[in-house]
PDB file of N, CA and C in Angstrom:
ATOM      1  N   UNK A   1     -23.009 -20.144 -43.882  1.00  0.00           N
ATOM      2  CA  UNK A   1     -21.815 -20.554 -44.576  1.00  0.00           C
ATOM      3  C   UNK A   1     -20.915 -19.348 -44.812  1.00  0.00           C
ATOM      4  N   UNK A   2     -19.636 -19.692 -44.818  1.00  0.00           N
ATOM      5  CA  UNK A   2     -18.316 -18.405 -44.712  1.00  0.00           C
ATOM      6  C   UNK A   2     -18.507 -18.379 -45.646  1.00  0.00           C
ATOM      7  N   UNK A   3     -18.086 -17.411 -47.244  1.00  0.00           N
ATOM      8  CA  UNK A   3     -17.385 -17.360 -47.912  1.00  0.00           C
ATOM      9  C   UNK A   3     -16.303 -16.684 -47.788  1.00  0.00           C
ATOM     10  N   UNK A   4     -15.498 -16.562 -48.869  1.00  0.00           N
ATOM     11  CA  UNK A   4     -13.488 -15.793 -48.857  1.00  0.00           C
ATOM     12  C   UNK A   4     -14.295 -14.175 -47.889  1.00  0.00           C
ATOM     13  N   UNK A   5     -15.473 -13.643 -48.804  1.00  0.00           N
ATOM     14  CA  UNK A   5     -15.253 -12.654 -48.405  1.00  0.00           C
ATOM     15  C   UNK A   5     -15.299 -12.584 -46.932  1.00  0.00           C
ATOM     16  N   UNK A   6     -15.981 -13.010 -46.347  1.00  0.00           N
ATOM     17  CA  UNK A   6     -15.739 -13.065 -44.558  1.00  0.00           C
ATOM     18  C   UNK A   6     -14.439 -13.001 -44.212  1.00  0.00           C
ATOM     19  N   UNK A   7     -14.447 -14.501 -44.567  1.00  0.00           N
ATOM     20  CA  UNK A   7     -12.668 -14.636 -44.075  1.00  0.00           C
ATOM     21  C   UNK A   7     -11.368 -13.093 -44.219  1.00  0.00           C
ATOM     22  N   UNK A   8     -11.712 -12.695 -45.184  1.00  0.00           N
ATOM     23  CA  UNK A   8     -10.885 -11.581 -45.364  1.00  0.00           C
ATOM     24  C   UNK A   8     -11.645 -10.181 -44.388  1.00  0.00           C
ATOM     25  N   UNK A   9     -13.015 -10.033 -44.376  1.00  0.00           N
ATOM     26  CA  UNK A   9     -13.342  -8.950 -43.682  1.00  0.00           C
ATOM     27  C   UNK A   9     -13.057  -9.707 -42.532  1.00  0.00           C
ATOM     28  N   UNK A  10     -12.939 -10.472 -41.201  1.00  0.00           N
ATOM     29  CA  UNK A  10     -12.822 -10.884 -40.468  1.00  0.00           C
ATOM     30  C   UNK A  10     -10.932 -11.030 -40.242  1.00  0.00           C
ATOM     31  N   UNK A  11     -10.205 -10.859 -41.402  1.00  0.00           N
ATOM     32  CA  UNK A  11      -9.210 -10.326 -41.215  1.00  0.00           C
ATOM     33  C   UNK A  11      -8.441  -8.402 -40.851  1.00  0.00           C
ATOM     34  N   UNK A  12      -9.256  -8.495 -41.801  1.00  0.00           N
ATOM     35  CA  UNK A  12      -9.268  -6.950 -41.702  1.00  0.00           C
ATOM     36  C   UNK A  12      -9.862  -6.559 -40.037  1.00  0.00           C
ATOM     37  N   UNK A  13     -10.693  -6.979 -39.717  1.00  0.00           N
ATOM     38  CA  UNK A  13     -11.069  -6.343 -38.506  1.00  0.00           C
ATOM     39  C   UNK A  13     -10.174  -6.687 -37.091  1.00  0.00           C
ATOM     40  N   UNK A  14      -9.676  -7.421 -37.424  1.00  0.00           N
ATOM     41  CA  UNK A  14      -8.374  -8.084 -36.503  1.00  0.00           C
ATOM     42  C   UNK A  14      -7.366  -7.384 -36.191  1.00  0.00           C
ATOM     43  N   UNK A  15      -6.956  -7.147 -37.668  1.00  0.00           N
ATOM     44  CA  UNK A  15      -5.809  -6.237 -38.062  1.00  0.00           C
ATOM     45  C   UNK A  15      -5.914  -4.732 -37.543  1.00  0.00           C
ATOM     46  N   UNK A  16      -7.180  -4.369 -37.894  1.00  0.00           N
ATOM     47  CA  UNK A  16      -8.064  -3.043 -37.158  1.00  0.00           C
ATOM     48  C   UNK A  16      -7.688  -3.179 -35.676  1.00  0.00           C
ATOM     49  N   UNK A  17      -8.360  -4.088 -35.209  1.00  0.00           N
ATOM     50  CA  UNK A  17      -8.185  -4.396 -33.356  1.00  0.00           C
ATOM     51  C   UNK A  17      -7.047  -4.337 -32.745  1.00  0.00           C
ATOM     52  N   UNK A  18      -5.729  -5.022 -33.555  1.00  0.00           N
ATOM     53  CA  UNK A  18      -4.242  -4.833 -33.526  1.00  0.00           C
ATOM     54  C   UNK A  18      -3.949  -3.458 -33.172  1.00  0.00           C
ATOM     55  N   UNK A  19      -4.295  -2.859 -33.986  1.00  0.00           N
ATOM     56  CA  UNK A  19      -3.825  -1.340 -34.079  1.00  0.00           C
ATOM     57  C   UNK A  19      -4.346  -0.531 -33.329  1.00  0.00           C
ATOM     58  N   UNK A  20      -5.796  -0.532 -32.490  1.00  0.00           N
ATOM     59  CA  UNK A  20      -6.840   0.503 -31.559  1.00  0.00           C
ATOM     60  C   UNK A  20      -6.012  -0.130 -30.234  1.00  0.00           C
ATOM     61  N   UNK A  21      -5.504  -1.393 -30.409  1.00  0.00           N
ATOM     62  CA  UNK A  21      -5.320  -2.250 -28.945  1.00  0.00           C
ATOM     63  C   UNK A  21      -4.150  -1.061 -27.843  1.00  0.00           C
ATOM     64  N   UNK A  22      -3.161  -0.836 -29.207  1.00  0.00           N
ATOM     65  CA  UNK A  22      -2.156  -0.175 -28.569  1.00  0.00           C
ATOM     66  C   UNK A  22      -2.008   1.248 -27.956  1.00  0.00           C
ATOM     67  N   UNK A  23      -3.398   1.566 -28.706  1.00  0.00           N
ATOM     68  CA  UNK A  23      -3.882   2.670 -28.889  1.00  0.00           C
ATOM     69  C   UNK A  23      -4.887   3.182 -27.089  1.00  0.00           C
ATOM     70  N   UNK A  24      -5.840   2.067 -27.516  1.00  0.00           N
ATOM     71  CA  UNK A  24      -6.941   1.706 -26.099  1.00  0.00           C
ATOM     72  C   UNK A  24      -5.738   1.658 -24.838  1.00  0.00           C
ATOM     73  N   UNK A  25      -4.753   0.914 -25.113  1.00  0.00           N
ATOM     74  CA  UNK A  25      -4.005   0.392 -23.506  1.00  0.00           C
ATOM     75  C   UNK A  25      -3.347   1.492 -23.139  1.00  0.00           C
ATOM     76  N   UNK A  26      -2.141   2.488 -24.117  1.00  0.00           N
ATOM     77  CA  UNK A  26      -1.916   3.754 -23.911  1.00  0.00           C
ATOM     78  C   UNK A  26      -2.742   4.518 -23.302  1.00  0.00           C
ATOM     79  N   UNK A  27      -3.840   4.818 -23.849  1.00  0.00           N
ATOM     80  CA  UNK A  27      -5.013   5.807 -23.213  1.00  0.00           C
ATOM     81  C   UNK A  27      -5.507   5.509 -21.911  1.00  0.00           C
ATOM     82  N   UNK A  28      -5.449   3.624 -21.166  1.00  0.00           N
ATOM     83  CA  UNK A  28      -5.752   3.322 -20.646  1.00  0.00           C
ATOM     84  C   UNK A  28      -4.954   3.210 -19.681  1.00  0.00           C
ATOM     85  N   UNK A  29      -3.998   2.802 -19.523  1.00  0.00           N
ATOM     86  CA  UNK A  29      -2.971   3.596 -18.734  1.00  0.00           C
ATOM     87  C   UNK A  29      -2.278   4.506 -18.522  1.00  0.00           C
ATOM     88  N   UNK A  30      -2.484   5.726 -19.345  1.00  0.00           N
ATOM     89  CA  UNK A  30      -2.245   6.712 -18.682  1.00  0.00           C
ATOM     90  C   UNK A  30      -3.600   7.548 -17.939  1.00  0.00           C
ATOM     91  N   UNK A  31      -4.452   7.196 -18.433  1.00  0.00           N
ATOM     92  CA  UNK A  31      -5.943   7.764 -17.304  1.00  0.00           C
ATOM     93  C   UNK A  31      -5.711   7.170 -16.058  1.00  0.00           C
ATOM     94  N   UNK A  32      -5.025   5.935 -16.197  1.00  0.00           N
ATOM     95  CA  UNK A  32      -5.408   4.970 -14.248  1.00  0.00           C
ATOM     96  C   UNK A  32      -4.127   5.914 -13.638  1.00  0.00           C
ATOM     97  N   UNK A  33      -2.721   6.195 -14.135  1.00  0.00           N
ATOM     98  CA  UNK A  33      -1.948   7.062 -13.733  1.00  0.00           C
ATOM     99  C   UNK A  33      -2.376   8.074 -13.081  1.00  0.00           C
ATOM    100  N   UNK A  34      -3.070   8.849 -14.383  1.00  0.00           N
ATOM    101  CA  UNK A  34      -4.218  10.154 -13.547  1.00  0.00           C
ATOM    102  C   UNK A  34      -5.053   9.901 -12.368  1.00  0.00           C
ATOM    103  N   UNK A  35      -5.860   9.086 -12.673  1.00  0.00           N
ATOM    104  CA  UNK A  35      -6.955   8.928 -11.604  1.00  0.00           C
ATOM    105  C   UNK A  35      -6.192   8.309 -10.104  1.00  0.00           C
ATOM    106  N   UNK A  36      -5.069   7.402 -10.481  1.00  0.00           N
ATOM    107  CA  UNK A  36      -4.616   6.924  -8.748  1.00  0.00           C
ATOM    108  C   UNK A  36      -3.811   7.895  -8.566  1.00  0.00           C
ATOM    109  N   UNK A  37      -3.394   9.401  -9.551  1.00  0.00           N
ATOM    110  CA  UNK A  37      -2.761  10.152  -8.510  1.00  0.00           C
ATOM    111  C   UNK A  37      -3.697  11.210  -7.480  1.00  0.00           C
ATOM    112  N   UNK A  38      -5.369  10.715  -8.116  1.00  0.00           N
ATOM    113  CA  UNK A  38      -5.969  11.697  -6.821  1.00  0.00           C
ATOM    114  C   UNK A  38      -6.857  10.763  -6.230  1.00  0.00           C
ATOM    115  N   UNK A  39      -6.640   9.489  -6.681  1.00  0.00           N
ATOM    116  CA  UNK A  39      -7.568   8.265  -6.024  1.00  0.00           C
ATOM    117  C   UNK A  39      -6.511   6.721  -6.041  1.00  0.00           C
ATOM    118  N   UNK A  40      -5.950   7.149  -4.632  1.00  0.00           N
ATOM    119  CA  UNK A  40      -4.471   5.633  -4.785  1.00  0.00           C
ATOM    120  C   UNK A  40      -5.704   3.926  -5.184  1.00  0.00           C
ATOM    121  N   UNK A  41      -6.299   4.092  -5.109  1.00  0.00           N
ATOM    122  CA  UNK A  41      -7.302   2.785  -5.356  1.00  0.00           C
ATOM    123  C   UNK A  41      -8.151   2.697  -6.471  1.00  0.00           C
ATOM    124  N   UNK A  42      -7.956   4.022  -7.469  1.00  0.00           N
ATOM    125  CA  UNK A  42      -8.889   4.257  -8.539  1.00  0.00           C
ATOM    126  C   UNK A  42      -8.183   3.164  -9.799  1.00  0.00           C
ATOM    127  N   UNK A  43      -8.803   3.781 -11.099  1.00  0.00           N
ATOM    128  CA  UNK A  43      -7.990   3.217 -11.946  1.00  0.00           C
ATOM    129  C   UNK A  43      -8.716   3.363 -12.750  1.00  0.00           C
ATOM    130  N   UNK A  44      -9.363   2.435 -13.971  1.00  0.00           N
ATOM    131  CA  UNK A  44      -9.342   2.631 -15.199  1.00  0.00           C
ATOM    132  C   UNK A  44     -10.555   1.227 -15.404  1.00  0.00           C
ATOM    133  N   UNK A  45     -11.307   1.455 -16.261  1.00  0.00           N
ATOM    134  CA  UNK A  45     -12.384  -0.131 -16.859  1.00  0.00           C
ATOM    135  C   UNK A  45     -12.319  -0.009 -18.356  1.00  0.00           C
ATOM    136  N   UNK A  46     -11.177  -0.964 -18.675  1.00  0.00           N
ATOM    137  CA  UNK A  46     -11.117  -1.334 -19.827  1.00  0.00           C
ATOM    138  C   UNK A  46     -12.012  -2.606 -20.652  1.00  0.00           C
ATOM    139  N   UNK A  47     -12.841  -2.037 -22.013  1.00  0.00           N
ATOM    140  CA  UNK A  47     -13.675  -2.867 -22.525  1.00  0.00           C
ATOM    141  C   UNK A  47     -13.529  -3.524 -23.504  1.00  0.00           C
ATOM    142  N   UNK A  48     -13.207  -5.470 -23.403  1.00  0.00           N
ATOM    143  CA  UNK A  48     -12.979  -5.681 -24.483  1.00  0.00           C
ATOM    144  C   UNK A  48     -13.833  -6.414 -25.448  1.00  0.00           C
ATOM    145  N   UNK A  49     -13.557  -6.957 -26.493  1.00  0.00           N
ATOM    146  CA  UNK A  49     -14.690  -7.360 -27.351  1.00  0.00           C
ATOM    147  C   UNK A  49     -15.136  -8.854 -26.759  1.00  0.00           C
ATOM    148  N   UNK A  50     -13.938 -10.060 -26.268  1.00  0.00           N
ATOM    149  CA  UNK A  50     -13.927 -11.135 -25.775  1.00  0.00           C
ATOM    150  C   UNK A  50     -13.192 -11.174 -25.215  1.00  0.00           C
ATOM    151  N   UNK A  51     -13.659 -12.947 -23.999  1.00  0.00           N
ATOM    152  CA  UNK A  51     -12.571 -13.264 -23.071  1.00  0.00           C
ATOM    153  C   UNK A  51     -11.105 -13.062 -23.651  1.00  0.00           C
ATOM    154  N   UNK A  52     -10.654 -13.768 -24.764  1.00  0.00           N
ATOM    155  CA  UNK A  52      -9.168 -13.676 -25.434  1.00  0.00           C
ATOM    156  C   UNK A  52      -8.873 -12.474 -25.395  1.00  0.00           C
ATOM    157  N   UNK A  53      -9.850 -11.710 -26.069  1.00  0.00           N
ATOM    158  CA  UNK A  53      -9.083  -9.861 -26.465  1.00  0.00           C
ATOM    159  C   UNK A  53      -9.026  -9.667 -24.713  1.00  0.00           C
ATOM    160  N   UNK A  54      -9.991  -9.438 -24.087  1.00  0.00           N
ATOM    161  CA  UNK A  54      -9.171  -9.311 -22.220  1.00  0.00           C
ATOM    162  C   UNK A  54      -8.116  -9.689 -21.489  1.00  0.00           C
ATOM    163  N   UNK A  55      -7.526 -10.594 -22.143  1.00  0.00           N
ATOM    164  CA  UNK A  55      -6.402 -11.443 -21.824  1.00  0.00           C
ATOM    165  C   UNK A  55      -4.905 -10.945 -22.512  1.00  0.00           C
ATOM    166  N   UNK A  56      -5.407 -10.576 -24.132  1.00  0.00           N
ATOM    167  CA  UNK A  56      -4.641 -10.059 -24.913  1.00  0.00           C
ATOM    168  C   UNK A  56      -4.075  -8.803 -24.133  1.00  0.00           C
ATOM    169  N   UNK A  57      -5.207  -7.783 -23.468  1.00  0.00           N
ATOM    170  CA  UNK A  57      -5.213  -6.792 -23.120  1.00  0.00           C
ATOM    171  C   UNK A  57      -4.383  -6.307 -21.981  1.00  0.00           C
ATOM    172  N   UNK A  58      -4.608  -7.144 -20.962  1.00  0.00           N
ATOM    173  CA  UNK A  58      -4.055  -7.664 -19.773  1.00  0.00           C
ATOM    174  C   UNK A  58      -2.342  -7.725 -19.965  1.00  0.00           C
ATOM    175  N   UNK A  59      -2.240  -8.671 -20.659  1.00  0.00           N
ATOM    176  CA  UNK A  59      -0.251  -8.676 -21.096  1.00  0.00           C
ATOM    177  C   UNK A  59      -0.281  -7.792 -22.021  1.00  0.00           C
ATOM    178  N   UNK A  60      -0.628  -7.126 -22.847  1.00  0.00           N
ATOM    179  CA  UNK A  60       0.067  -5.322 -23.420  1.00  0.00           C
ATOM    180  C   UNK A  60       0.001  -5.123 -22.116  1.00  0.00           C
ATOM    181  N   UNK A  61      -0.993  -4.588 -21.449  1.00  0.00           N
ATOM    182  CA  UNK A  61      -0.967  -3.939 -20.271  1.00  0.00           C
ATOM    183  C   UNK A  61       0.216  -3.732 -19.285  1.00  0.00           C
ATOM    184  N   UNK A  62       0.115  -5.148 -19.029  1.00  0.00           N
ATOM    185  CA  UNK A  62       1.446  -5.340 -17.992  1.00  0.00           C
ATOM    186  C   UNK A  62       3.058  -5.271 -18.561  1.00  0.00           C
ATOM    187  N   UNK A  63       3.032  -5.778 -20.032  1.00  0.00           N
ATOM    188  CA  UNK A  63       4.756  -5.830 -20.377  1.00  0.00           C
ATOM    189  C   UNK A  63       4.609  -4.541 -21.283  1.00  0.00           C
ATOM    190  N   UNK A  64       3.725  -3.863 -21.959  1.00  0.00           N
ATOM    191  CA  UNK A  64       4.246  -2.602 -22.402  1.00  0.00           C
ATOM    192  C   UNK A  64       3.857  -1.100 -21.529  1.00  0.00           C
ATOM    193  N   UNK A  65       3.411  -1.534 -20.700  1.00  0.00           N
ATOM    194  CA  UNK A  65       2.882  -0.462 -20.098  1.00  0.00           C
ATOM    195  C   UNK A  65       3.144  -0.088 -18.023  1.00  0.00           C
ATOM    196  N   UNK A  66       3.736  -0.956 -17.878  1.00  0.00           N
ATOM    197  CA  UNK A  66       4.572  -1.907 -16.511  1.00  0.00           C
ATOM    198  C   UNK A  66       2.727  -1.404 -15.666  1.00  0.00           C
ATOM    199  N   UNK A  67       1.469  -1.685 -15.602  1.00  0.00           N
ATOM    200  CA  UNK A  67       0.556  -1.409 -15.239  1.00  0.00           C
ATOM    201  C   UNK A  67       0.195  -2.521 -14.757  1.00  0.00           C
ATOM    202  N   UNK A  68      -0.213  -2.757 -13.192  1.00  0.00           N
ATOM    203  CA  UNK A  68      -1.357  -3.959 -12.945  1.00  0.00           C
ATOM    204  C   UNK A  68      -2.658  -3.527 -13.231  1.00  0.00           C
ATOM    205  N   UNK A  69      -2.732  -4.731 -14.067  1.00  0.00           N
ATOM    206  CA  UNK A  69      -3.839  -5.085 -14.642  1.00  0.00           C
ATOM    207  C   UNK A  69      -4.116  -6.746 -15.147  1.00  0.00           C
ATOM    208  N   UNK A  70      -5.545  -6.306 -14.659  1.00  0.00           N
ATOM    209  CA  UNK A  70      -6.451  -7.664 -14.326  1.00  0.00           C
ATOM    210  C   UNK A  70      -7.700  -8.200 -14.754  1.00  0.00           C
ATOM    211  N   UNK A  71      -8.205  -8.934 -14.894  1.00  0.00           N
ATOM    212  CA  UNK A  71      -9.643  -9.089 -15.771  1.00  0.00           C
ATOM    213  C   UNK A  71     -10.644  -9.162 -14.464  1.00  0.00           C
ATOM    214  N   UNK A  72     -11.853  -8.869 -14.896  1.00  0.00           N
ATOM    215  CA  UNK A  72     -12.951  -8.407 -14.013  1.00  0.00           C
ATOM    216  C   UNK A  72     -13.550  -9.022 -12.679  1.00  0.00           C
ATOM    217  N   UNK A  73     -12.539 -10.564 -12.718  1.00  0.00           N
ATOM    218  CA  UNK A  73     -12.431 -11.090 -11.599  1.00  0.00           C
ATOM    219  C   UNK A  73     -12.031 -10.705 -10.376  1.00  0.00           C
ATOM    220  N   UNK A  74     -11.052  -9.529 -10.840  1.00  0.00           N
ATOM    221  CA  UNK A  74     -10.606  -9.288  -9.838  1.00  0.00           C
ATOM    222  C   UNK A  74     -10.816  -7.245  -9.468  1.00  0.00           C
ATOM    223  N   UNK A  75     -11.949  -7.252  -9.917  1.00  0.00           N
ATOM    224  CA  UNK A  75     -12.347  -5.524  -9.896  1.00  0.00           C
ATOM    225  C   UNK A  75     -12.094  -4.861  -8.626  1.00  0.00           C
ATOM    226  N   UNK A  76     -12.625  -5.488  -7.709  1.00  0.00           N
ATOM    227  CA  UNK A  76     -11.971  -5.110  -5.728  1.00  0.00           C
ATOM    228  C   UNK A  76     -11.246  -5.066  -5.515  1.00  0.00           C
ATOM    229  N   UNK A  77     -10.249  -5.653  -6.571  1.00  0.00           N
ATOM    230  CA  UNK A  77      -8.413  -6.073  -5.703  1.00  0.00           C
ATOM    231  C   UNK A  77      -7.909  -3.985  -5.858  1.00  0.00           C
ATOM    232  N   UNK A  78      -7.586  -2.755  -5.306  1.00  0.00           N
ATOM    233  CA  UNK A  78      -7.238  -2.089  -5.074  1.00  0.00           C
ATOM    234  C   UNK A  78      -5.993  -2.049  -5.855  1.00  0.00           C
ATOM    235  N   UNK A  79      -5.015  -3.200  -5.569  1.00  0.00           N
ATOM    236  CA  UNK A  79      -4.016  -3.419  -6.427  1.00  0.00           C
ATOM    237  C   UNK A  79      -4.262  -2.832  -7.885  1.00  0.00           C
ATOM    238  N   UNK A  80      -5.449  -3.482  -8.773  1.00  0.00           N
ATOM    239  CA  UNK A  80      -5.489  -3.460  -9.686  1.00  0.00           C
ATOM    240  C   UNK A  80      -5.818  -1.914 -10.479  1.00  0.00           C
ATOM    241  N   UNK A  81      -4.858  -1.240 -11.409  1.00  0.00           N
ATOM    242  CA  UNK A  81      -5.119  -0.395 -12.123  1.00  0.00           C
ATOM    243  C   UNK A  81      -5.957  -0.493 -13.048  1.00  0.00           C
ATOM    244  N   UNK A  82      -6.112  -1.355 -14.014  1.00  0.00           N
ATOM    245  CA  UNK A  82      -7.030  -1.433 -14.959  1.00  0.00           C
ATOM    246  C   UNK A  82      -7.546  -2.725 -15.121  1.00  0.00           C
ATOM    247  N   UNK A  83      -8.610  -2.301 -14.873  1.00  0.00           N
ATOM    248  CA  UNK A  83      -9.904  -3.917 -14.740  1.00  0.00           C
ATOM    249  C   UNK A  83     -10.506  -3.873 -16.454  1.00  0.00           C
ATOM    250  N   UNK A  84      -9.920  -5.318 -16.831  1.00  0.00           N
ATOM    251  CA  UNK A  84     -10.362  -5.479 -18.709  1.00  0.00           C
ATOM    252  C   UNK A  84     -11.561  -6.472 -18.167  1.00  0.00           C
ATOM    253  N   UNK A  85     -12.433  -6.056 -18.925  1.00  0.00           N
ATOM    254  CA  UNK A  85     -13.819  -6.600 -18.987  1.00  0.00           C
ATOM    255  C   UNK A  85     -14.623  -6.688 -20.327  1.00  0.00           C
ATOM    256  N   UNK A  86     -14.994  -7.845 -20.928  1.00  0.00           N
ATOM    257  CA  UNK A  86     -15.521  -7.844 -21.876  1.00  0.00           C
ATOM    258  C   UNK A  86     -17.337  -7.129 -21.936  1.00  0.00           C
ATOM    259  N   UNK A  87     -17.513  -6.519 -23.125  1.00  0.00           N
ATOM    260  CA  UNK A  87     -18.619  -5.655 -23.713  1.00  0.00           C
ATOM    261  C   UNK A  87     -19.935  -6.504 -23.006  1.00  0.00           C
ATOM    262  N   UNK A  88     -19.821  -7.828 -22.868  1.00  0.00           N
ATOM    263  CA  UNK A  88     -21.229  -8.305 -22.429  1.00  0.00           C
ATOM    264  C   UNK A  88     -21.204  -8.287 -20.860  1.00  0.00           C
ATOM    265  N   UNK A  89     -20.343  -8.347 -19.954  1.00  0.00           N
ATOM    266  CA  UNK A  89     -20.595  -8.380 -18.771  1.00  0.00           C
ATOM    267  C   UNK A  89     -20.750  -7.366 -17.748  1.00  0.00           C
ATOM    268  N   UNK A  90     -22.347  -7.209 -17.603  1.00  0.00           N
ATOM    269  CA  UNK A  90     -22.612  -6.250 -16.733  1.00  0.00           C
ATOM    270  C   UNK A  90     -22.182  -6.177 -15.680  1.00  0.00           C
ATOM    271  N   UNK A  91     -21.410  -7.138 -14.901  1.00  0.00           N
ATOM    272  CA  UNK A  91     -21.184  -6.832 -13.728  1.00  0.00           C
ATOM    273  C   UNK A  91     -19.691  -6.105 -13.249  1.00  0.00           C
ATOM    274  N   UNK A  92     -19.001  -5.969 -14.376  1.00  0.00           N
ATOM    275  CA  UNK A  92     -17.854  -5.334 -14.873  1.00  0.00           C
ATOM    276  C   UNK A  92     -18.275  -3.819 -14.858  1.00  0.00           C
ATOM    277  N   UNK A  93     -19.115  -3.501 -15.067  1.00  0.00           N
ATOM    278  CA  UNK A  93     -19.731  -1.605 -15.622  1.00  0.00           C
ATOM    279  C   UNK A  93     -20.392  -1.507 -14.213  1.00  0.00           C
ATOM    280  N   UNK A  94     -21.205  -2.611 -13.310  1.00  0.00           N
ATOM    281  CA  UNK A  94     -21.950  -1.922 -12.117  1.00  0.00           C
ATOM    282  C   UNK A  94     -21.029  -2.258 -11.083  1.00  0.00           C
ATOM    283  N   UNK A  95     -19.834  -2.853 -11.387  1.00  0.00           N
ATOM    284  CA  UNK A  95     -19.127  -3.317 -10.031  1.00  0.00           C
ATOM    285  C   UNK A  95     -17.764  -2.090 -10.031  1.00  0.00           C
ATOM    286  N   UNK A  96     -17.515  -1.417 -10.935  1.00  0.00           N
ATOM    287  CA  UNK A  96     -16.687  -0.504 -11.033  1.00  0.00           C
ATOM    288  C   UNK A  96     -16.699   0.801 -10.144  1.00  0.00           C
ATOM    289  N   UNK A  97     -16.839   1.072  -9.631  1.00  0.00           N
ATOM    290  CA  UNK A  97     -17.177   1.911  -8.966  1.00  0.00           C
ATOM    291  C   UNK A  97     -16.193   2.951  -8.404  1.00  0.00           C
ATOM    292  N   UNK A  98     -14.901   2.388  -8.384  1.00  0.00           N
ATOM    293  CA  UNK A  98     -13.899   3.099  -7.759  1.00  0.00           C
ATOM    294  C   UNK A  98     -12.847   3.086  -9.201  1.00  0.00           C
ATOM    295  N   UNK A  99     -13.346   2.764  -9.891  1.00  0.00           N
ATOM    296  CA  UNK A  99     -12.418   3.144 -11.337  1.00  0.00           C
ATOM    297  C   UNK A  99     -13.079   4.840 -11.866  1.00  0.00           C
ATOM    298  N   UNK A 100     -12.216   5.532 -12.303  1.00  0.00           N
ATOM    299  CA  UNK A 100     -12.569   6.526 -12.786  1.00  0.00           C
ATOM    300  C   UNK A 100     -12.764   7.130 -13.944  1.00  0.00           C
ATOM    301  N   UNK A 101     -12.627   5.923 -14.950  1.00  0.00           N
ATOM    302  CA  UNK A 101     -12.898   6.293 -16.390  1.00  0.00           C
ATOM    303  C   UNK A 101     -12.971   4.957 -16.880  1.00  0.00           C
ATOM    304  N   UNK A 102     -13.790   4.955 -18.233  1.00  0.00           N
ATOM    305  CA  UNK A 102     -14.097   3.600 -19.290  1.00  0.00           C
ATOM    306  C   UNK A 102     -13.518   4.071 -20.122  1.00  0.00           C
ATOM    307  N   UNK A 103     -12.639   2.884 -20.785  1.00  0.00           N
ATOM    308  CA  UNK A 103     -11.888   2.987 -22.215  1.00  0.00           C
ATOM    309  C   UNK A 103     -12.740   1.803 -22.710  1.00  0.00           C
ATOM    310  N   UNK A 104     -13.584   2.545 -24.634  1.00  0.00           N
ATOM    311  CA  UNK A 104     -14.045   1.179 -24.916  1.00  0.00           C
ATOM    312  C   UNK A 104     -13.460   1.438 -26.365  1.00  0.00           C
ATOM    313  N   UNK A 105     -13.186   0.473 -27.023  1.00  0.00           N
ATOM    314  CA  UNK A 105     -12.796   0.734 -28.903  1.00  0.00           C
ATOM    315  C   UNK A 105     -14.350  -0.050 -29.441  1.00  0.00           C
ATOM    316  N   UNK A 106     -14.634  -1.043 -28.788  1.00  0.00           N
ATOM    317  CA  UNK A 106     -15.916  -1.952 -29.120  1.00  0.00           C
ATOM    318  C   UNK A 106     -17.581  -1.692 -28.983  1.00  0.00           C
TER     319      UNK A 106
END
């Protein structure tokens, strides 16, 4: 059973996530910058807490950051600068291979 206090720590941590998000995608696109200027196919494995926060991640990505980026479906596509992948899916961390750095806040 919830009580208030959840509800409010479960706000707070939101509000928290708000604020690392802009933080994580900055950092995260400017490493895939770095890395595809000595690897044109490299990029970046961004980690998020859930499917939604990957999605969330994905559009910062693309409208504040003009970066393709894609969720872990699409980790091969070359196109893609930063592959968002949520914390539980291993096949996101062993399929990475040509990304050159992990951004995680989670």
């Amino acid at each position: 059973m919830l009580t208030r206090s959840h509800g409010i720590a479960h706000r707070l941590a939101l509000a928290i996530q708000d604020d690392t998000d802009v933080a994580m995608c900055a950092t995260a696109a400017r490493l895939a910058d770095e890395d595809r200027a000595k690897w044109p196919k490299g990029g970046v494995l961004l980690v998020a807490n859930s499917q939604r926060h990957a999605s969330r991640l994905v559009a910062m990505l693309t409208s504040a950051h003009g970066v393709v980026a894609a969720t872990v479906d699409r980790i091969l596509d070359p196109r893609v600068a930063v592959v968002v992948v949520t914390k539980n899916n291993a096949r996101g961390y062993n399929g990475a291979i040509r990304l050159g750095a992990i951004v995680r806040g989670v």
